[in-house]
Protein backbone atom coordinates (compact mmCIF):
# COMPACT_ATOMS: atom_id res chain seq x y z
CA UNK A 1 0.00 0.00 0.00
CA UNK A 2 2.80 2.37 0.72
CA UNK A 3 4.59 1.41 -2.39
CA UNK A 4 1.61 2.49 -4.46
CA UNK A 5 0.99 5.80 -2.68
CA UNK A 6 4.50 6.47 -3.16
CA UNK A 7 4.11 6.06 -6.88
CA UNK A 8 0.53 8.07 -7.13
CA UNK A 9 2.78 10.80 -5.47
CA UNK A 10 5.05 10.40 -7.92
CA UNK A 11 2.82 9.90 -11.23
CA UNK A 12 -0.76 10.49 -10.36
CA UNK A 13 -3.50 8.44 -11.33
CA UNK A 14 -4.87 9.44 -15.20
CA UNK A 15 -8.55 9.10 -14.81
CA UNK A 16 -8.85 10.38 -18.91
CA UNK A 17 -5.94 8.29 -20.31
CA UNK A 18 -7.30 7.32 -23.72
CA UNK A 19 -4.21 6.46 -25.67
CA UNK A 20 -1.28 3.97 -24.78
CA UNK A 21 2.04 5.85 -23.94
CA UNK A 22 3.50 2.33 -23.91
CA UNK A 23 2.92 -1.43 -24.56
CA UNK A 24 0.24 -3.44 -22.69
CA UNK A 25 1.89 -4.60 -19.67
CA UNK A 26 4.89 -2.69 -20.24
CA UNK A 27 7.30 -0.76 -18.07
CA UNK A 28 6.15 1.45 -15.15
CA UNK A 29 2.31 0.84 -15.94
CA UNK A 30 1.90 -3.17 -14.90
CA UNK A 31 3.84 -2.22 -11.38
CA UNK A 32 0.47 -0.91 -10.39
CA UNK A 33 -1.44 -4.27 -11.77
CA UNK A 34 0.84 -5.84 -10.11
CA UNK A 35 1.11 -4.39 -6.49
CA UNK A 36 -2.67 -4.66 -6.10
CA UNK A 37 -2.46 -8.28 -7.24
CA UNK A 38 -0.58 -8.36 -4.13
CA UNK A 39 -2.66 -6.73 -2.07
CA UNK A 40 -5.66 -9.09 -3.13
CA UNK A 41 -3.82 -12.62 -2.74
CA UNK A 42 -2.50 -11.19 0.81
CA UNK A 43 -6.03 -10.14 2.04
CA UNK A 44 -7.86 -13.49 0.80
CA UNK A 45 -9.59 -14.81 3.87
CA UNK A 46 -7.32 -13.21 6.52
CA UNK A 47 -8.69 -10.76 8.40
CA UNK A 48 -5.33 -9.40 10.11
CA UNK A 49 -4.38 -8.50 6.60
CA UNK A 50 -7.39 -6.50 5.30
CA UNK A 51 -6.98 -4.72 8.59
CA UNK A 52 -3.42 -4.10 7.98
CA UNK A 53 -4.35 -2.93 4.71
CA UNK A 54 -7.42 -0.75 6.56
CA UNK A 55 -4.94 1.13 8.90
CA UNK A 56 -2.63 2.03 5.94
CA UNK A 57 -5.03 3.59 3.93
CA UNK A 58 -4.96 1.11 1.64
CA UNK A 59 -8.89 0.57 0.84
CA UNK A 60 -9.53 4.53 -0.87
CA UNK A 61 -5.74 3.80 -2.41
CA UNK A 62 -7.16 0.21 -3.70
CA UNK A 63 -10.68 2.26 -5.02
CA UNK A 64 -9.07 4.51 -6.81
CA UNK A 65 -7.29 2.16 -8.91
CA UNK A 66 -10.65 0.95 -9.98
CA UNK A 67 -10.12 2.46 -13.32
CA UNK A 68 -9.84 1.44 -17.19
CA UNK A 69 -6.28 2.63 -18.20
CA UNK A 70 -5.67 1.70 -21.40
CA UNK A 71 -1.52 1.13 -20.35
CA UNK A 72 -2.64 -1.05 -17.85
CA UNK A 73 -4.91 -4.49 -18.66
CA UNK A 74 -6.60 -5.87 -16.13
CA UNK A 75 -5.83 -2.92 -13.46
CA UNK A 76 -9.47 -2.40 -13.04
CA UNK A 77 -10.54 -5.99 -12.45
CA UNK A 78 -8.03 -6.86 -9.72
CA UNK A 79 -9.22 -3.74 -8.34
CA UNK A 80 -12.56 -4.76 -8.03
CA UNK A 81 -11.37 -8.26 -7.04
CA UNK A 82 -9.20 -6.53 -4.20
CA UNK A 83 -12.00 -4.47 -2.89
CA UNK A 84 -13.92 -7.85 -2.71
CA UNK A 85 -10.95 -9.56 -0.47
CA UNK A 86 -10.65 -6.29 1.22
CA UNK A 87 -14.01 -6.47 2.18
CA UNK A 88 -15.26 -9.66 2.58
CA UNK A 89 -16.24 -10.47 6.57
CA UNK A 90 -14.51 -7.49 7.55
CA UNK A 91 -17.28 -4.74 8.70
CA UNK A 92 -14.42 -2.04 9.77
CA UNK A 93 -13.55 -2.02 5.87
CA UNK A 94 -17.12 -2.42 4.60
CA UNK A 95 -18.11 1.07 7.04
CA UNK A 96 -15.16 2.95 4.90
CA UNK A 97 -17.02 2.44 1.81
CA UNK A 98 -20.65 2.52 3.41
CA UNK A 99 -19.31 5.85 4.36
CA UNK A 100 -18.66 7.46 0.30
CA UNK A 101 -20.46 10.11 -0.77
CA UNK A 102 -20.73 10.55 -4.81
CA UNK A 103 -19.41 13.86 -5.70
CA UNK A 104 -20.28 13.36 -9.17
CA UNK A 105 -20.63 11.25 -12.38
CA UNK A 106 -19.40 10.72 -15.50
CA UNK A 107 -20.68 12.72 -18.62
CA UNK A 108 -21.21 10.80 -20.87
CA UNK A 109 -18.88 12.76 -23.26
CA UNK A 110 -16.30 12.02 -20.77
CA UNK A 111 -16.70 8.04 -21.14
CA UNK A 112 -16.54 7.92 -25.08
CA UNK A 113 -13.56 9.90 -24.65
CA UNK A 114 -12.02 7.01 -23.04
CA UNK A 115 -13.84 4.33 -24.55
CA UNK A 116 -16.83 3.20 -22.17
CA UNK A 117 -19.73 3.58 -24.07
């Protein structure tokens, strides 16, 4: 979790990245992918580790990685799959996203320009 708030400090997230700036899975892109991979194999049915995970911040860091980013396959479904572990039988890290509030949505101009349709 540290590790990937160290690199959002460093390059912040591109919510309207539309275009590869280099090959799938290549380079300083798939560290991401990877690193929540981590985070989701680690948190799979133990409890210390989702609250580990909790106390670091690492839930809102693991949401906002939910994402399509065309530089990074499959970043946005072991995202999802992380928040799952994450949450799953733990209600301290269910409350954190209980506790969202929307601040917003999409146009839909916005999502063609990235390719959700």
């Amino acid at each position: 979790v540290k590790m990937l708030n160290e690199i959002n400090t460093v390059e912040p997230i591109k919510f309207d990245r539309s275009q590869y700036e280099a090959g799938p899975e290549g380079g300083r892109y798939a560290i991401r992918k990877e690193l929540i991979r981590i985070i989701t194999n680690m948190c799979s049915k133990k409890k210390h580790h989702q609250d580990k995970v909790r106390l670091l911040g690492g839930v809102q860091t693991v949401l906002c990685h939910c994402i399509l980013d065309g530089n990074n396959p499959y970043l946005l479904e072991w995202s999802v799959f992380a928040l799952r572990m994450l949450l799953e039988n733990n209600p301290e890290n269910q409350e954190i996203v209980r506790s969202l509030q929307a601040v917003g949505k999409v146009s839909e101009k916005d999502a063609q320009k990235i390719g959700v349709s």
